[in-house]
Protein backbone atom coordinates (compact mmCIF):
# COMPACT_ATOMS: atom_id res chain seq x y z
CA UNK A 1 19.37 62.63 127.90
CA UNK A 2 19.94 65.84 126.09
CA UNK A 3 24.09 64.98 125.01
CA UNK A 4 21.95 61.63 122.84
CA UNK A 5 19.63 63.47 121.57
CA UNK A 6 21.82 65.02 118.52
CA UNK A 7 23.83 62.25 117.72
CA UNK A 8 20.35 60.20 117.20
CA UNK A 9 19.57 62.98 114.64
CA UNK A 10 22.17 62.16 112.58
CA UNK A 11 22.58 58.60 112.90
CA UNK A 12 18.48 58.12 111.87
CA UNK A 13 19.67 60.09 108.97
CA UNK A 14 23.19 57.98 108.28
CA UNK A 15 24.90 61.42 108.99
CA UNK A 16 28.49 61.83 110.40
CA UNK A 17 29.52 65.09 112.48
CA UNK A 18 32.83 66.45 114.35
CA UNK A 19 32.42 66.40 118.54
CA UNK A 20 34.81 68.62 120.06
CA UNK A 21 35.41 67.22 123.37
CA UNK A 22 37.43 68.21 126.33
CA UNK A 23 39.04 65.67 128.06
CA UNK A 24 37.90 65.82 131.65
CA UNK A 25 34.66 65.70 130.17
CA UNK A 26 35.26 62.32 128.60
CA UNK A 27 37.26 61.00 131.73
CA UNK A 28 33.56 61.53 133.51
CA UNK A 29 31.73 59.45 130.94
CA UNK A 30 33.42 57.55 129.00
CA UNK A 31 30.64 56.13 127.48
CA UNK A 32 29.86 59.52 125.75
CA UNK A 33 33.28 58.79 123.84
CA UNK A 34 32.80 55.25 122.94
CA UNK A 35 29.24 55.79 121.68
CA UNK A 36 30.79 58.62 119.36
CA UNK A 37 33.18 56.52 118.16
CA UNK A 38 30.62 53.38 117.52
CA UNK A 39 28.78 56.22 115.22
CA UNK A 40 31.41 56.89 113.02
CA UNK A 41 31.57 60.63 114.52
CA UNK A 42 35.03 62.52 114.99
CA UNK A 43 36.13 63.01 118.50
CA UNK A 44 38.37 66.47 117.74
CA UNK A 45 40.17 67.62 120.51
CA UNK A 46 38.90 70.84 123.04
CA UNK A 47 41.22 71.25 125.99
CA UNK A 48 41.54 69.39 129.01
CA UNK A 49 38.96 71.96 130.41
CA UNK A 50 36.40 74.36 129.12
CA UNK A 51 38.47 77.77 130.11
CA UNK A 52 39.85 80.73 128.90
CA UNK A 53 43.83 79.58 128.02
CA UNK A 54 44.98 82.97 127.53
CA UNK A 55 46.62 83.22 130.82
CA UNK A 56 47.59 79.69 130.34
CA UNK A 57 51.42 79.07 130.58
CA UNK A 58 52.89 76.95 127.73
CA UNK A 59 54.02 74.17 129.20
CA UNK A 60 50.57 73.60 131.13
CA UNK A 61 48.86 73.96 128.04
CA UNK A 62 51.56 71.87 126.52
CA UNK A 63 50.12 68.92 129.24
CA UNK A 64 46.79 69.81 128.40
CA UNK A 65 47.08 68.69 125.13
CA UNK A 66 48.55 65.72 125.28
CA UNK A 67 46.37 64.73 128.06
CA UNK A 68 43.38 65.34 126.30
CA UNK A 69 45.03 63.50 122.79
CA UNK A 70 45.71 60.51 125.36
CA UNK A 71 42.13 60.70 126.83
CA UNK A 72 40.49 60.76 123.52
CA UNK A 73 42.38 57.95 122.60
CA UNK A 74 41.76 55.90 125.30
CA UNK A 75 37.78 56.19 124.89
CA UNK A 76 37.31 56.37 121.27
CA UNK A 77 40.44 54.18 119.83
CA UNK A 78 41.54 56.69 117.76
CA UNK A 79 43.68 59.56 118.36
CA UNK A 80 42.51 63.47 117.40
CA UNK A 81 43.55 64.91 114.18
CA UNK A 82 41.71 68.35 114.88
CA UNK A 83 41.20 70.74 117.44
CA UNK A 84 39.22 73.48 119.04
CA UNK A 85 40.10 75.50 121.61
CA UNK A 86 37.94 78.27 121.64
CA UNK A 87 39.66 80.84 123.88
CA UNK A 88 43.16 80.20 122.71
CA UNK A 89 46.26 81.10 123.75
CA UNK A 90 49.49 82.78 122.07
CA UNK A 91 51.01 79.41 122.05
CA UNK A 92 47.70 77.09 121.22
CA UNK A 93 48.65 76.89 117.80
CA UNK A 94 51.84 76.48 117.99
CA UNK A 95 51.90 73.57 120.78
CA UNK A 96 49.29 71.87 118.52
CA UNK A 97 51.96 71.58 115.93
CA UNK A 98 54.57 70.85 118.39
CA UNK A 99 52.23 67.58 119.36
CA UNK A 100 51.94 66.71 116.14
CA UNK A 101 49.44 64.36 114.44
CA UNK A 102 46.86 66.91 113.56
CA UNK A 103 45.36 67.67 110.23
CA UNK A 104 43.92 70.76 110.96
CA UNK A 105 42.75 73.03 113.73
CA UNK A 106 39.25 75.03 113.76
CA UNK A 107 40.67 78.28 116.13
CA UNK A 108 39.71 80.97 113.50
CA UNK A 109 36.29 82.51 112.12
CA UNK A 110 37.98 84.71 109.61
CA UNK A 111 37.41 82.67 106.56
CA UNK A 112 34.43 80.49 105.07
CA UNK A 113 37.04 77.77 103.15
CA UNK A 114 40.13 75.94 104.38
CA UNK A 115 43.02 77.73 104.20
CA UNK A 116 47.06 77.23 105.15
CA UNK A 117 48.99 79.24 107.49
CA UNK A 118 52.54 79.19 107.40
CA UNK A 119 55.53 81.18 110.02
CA UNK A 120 58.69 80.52 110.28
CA UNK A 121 58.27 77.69 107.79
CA UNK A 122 55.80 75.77 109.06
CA UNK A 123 52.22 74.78 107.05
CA UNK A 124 49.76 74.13 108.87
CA UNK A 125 45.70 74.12 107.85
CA UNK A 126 42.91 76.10 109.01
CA UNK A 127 39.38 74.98 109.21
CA UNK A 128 37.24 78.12 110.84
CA UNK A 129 34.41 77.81 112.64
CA UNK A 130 31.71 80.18 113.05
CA UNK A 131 29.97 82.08 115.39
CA UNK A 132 27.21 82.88 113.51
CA UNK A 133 25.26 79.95 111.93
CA UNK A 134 25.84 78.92 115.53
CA UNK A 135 23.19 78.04 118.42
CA UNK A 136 25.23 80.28 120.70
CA UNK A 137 22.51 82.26 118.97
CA UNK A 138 19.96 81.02 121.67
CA UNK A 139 21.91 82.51 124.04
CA UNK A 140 23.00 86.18 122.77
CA UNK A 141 21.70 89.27 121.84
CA UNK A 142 20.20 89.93 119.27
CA UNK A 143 19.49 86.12 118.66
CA UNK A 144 17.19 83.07 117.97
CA UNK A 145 14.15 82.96 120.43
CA UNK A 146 12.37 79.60 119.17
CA UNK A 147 13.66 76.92 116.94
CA UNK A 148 11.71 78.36 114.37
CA UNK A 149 14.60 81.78 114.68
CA UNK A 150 17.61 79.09 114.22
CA UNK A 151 15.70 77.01 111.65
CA UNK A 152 15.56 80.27 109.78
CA UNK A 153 19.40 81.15 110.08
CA UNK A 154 20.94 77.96 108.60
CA UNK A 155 18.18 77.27 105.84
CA UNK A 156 19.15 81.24 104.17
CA UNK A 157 22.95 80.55 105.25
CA UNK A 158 22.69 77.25 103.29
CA UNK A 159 20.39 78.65 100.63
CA UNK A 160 22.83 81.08 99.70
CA UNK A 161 25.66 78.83 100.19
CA UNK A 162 23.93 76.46 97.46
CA UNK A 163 23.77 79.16 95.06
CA UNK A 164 26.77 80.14 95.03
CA UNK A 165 28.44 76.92 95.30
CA UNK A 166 27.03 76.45 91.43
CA UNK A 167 30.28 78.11 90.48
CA UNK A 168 32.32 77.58 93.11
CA UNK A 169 32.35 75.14 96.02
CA UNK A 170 31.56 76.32 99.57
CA UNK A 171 31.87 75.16 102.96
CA UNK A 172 28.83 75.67 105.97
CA UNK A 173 29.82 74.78 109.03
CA UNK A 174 27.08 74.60 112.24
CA UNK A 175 27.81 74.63 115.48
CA UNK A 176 25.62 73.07 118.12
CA UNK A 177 26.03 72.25 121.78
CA UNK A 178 24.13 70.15 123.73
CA UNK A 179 23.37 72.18 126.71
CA UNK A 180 21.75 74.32 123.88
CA UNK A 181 20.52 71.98 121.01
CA UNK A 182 19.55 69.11 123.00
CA UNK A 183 16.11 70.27 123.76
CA UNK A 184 13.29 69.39 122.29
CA UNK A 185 11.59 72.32 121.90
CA UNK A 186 15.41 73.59 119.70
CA UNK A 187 16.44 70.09 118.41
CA UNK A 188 13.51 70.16 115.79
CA UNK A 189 15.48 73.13 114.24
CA UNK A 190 18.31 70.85 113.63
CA UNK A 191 15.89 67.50 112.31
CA UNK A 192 14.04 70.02 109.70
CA UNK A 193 17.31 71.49 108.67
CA UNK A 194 19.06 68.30 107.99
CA UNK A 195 16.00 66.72 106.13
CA UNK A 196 15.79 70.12 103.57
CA UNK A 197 19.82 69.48 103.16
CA UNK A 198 19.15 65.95 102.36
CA UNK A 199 16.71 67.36 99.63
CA UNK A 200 19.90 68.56 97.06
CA UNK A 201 21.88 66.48 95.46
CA UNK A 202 26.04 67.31 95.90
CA UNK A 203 25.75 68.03 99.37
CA UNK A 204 28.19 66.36 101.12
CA UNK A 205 27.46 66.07 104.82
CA UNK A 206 31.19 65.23 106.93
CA UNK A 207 33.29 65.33 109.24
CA UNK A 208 35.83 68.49 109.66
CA UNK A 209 38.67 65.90 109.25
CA UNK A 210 37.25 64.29 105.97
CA UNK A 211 37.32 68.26 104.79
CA UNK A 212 41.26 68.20 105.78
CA UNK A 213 41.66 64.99 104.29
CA UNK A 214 40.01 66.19 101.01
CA UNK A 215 41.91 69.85 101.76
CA UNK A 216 45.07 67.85 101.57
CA UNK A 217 44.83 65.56 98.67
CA UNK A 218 43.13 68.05 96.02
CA UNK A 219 44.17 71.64 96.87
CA UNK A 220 47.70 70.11 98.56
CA UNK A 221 50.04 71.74 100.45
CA UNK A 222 51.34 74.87 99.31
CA UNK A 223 55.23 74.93 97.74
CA UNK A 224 56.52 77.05 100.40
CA UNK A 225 56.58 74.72 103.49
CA UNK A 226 60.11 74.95 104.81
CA UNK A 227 61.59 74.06 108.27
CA UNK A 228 59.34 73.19 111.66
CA UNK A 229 57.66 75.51 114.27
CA UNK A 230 60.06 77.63 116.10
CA UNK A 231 60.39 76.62 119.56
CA UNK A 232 59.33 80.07 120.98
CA UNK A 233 56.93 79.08 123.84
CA UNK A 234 56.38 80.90 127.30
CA UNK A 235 57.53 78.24 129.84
């Protein structure tokens, strides 16, 4: 009940979002992927399994990814062009770009814009995430106790945001979970927030792909993209 609860929130409100999924997760219900798809929502990929891929050899993470690319594929009809890992590895990124076929990846919360990396030659985009404007928050210290304590944190993150995006254009990203967000008594946060977005006009509600897309075509790739990634990956 609770993994339907946010995607009704947004589809009541002709909203798209970004699902990271992990693929064993979507092997276990594929309807979960389908129904994404059918709502216009990006499936972005998340590994094969929620865990730590730091002491993850290369070329299992290597089959990770492509499983999970395969799976998504399979259940949505479209193939990922972003990705999540969370606990990365020293090779995630690299492997990513070794796949191929992805826009962007979301493994960095240094930044609140876009912006390109490039080693050894290679370009390759950044969307970051965030931690903070994040209902992780129900779960740490110090955090949000009531939906009312979350409500709170995105409408002053976004209030801010809109000021200063007068002058320049910013970027708010939110990250919910299920296990987390699904809940009544928390998903309220999420229905009152999206309503006092809908309130200003130039707010443009996407998908993280549809910000790579738009990353791509106006701010473009920078002049210095060379060569491909090095193949320098622990076997």
């Amino acid at each position: 009940m609770g993994f339907w609860r946010i995607p009704r929130l947004f589809e009541r409100r002709r909203l798209s979002l970004a699902a990271f999924a992990c693929g064993r997760a979507l092997e276990l219900d594929l309807e979960a992927g389908a129904a994404l798809a059918e709502l216009g929502h990006e499936v972005a990929g998340y590994g094969y399994r929620w865990i730590d891929y730091r002491p993850v050899d290369g070329a299992t993470e290597r089959d990770h990814i492509r499983r999970t690319c395969r799976i998504i594929e399979e259940t949505t009809g479209t193939a990922p062009v972003g990705w999540y890992t969370g606990r990365v590895s020293p090779n995630t990124r690299k492997l990513l770009v070794e796949t191929g076929g992805f826009l962007y990846d979301s493994d960095a919360y240094d930044d609140e814009l876009p912006y390109w990396l490039s080693d050894a030659g290679l370009t390759h985009l950044v969307i970051p995430y965030t931690l903070v404007t994040n209902d992780i928050r129900y779960v740490t210290a110090p955090g949000c106790a009531t939906a009312d304590d979350f409500y709170t944190l995105l409408r002053d993150a976004f209030d801010l945001l809109w000021t200063e995006g007068q002058d320049t254009p910013r970027m708010m990203s939110v990250g919910l979970h299920a296990r987390f967000s699904a809940n009544p008594a928390r998903a309220v946060a999420i229905a009152r927030f999206l309503d006092r977005v809908a309130k200003h006009d130039g707010v443009w509600v996407c998908r993280r792909r549809e910000i790579a897309e738009h990353w791509h075509r106006v701010v473009g790739v920078p002049k210095w993209e060379l060569a491909g990634w090095p193949a320098l990956l622990d076997q």
